[in-house]
N, C-alpha and C. Protein backbone atom coordinates (compact mmCIF):
# COMPACT_ATOMS: atom_id res chain seq x y z
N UNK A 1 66.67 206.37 -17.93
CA UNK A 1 65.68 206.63 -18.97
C UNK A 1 64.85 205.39 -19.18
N UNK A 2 63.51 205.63 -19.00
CA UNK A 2 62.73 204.20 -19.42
C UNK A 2 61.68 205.07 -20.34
N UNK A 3 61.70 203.64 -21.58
CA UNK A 3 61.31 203.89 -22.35
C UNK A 3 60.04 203.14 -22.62
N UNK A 4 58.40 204.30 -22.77
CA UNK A 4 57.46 204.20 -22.57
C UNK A 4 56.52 203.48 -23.98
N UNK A 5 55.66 203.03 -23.83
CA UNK A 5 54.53 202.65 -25.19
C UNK A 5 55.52 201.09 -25.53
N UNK A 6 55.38 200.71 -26.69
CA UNK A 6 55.60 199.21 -27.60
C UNK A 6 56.49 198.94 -27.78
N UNK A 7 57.34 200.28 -27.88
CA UNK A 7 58.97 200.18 -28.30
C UNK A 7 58.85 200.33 -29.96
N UNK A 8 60.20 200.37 -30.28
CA UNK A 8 60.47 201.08 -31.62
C UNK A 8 60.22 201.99 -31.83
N UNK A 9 60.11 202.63 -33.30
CA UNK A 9 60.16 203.46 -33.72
C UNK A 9 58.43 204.39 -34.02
N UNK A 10 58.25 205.00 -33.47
CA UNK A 10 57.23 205.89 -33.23
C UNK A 10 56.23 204.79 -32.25
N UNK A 11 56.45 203.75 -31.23
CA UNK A 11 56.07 202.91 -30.02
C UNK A 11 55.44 204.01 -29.20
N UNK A 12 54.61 204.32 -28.82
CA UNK A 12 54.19 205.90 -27.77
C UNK A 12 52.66 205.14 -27.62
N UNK A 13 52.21 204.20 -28.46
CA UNK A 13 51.37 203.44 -27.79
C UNK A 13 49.82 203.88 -28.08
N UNK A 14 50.11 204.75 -29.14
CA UNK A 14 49.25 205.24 -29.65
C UNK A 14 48.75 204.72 -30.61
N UNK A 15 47.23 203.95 -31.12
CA UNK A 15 46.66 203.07 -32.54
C UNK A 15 45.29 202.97 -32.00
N UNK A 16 44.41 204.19 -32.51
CA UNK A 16 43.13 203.97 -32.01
C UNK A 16 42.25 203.11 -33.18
N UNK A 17 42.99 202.90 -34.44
CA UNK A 17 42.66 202.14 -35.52
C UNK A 17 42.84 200.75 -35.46
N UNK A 18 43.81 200.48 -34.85
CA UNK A 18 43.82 198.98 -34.23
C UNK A 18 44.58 198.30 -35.59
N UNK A 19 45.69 199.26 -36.53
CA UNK A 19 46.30 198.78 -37.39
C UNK A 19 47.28 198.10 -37.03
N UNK A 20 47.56 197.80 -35.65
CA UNK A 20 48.76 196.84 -35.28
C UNK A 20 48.46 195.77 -34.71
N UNK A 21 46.93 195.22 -35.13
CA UNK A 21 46.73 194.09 -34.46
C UNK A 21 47.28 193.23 -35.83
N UNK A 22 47.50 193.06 -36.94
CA UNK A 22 47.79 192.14 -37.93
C UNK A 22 48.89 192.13 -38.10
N UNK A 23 49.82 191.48 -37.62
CA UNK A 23 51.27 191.91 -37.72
C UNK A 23 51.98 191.52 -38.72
N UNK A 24 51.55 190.56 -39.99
CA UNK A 24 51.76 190.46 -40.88
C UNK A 24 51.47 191.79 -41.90
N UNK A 25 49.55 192.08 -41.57
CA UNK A 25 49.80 193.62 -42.47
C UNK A 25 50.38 194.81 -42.27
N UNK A 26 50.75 194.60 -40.93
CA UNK A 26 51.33 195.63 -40.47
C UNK A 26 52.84 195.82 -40.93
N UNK A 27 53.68 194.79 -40.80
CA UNK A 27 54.88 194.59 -41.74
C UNK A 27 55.03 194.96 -42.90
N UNK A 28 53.68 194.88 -43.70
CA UNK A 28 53.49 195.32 -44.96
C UNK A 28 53.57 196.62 -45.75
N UNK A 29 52.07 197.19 -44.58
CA UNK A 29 52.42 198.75 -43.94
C UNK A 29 53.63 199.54 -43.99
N UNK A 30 54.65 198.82 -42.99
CA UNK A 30 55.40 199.13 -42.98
C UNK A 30 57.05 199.55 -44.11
N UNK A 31 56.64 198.02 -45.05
CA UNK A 31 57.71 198.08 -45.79
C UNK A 31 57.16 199.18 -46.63
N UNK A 32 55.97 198.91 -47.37
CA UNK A 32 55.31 199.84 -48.34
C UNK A 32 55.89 201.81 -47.86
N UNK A 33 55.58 201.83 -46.76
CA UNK A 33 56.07 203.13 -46.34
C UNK A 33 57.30 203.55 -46.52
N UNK A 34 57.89 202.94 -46.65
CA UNK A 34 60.12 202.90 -46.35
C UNK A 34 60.20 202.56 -48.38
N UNK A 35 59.00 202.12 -48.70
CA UNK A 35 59.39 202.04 -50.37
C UNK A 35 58.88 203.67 -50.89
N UNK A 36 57.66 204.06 -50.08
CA UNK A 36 57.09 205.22 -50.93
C UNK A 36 58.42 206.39 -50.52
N UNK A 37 58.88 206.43 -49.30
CA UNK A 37 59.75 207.16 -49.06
C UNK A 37 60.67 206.92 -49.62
N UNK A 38 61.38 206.32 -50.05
CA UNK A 38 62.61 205.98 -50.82
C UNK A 38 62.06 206.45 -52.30
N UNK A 39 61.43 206.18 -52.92
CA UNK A 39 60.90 206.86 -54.27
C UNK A 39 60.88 208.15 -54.21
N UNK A 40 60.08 208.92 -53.35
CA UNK A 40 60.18 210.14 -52.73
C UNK A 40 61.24 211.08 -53.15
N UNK A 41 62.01 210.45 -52.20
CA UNK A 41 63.64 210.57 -52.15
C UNK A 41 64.47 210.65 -53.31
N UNK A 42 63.68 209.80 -54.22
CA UNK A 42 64.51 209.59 -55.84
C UNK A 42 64.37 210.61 -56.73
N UNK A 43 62.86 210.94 -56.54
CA UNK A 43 62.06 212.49 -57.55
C UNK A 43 62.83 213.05 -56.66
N UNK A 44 62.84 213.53 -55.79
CA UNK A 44 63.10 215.26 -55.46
C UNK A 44 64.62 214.91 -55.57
N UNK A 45 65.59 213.87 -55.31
CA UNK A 45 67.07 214.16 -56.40
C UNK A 45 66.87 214.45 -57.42
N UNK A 46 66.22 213.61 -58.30
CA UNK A 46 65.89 214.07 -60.01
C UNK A 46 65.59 215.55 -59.97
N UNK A 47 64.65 216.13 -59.20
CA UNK A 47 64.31 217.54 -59.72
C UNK A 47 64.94 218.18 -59.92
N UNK A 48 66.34 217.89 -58.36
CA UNK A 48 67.31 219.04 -57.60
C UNK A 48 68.52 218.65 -58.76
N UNK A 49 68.54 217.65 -59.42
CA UNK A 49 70.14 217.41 -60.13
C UNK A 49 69.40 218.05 -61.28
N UNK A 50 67.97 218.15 -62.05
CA UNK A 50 67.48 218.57 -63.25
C UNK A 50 67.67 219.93 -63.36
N UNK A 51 67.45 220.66 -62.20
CA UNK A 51 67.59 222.39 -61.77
C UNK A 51 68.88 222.89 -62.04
N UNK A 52 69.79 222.03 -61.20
CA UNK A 52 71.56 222.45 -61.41
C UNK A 52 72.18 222.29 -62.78
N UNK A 53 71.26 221.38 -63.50
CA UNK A 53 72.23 220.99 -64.92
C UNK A 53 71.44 222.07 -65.39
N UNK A 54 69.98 222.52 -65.59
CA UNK A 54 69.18 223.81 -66.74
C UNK A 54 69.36 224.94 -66.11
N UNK A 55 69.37 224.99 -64.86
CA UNK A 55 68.78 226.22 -64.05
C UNK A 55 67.71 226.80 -64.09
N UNK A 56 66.41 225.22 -64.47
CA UNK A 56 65.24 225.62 -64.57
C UNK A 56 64.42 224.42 -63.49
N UNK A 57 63.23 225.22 -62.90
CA UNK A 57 62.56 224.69 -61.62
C UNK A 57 61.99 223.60 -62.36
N UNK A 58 61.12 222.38 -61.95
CA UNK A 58 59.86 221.37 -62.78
C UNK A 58 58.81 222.63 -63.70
N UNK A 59 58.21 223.45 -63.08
CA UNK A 59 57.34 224.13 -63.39
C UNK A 59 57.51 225.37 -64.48
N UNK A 60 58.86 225.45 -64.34
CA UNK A 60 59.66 226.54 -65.79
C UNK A 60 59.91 225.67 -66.67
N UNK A 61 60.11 224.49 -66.88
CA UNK A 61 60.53 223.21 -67.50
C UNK A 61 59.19 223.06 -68.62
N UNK A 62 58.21 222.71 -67.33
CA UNK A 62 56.74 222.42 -68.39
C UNK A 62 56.21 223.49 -69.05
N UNK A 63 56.69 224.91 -68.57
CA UNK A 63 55.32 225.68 -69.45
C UNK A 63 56.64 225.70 -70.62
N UNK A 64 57.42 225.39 -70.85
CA UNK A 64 58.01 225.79 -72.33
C UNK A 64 57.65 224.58 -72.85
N UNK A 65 57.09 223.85 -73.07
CA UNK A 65 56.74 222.43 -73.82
C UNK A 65 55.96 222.74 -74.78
N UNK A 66 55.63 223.01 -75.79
CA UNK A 66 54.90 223.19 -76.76
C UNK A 66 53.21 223.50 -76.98
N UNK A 67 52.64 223.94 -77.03
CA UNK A 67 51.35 223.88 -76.62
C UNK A 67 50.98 223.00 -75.46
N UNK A 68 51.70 223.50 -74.47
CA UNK A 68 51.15 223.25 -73.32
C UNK A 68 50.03 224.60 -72.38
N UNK A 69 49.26 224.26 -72.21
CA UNK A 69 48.42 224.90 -71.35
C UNK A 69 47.70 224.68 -70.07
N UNK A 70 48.17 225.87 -68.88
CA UNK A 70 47.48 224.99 -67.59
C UNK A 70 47.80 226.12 -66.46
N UNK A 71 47.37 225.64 -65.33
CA UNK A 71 47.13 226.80 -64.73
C UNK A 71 49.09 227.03 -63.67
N UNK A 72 49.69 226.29 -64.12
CA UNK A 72 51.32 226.12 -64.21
C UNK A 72 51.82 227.08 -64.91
N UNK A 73 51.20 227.21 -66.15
CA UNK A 73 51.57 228.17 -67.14
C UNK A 73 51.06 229.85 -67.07
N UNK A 74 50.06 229.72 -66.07
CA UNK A 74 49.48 231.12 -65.64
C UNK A 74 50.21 231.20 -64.23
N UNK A 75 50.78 230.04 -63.53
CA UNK A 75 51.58 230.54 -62.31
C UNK A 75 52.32 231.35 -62.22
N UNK A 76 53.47 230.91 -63.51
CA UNK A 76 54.51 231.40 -64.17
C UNK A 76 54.71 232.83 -64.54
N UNK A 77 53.28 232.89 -65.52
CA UNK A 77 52.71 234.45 -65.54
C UNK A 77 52.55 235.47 -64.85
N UNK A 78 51.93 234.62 -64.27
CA UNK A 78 51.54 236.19 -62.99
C UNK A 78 52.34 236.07 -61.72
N UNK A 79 53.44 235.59 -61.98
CA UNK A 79 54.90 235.49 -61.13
C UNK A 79 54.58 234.76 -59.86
N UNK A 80 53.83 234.02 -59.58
CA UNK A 80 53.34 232.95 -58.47
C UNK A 80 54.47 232.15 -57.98
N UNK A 81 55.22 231.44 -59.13
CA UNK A 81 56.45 231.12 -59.48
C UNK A 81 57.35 231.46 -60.07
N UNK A 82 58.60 231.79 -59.78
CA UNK A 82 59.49 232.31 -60.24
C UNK A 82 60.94 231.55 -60.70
């Protein structure tokens, strides 16, 4: 097996943007990405542990909030969401 393009992880040698000529910003790039994903990762636990403790979705959650109004609250309605 030989392995083609820069190496690592998505290496295929593909950057018609030329975002890997700064390899300092590119590091940056990089960490920033592995942080947004990890946050990511944190909401959609929160949602999935918020669902199991109410047995209510984000979007059944908000339209019971008090004078709330929005088109969430007409999703709901006209069974878009269930």
């Amino acid at each position: 097996y030989q392995r083609r393009g820069q190496g690592g992880t998505g290496g295929i040698g593909f950057g018609p943007l030329g975002l890997k000529e700064d390899p300092e910003a590119y590091a940056r790039r990089q960490l920033t990405e592995v942080k947004n994903g990890r946050l990511a990762m944190i909401a959609i636990s929160g949602m999935t542990h918020h669902y199991f403790l109410t047995g209510k979705g984000p979007i059944q959650f908000i339209t019971q909030i008090p004078n709330f109004k929005s088109c969430a609250a007409a999703a709901v309605d006209t069974g878009l969401c269930k």
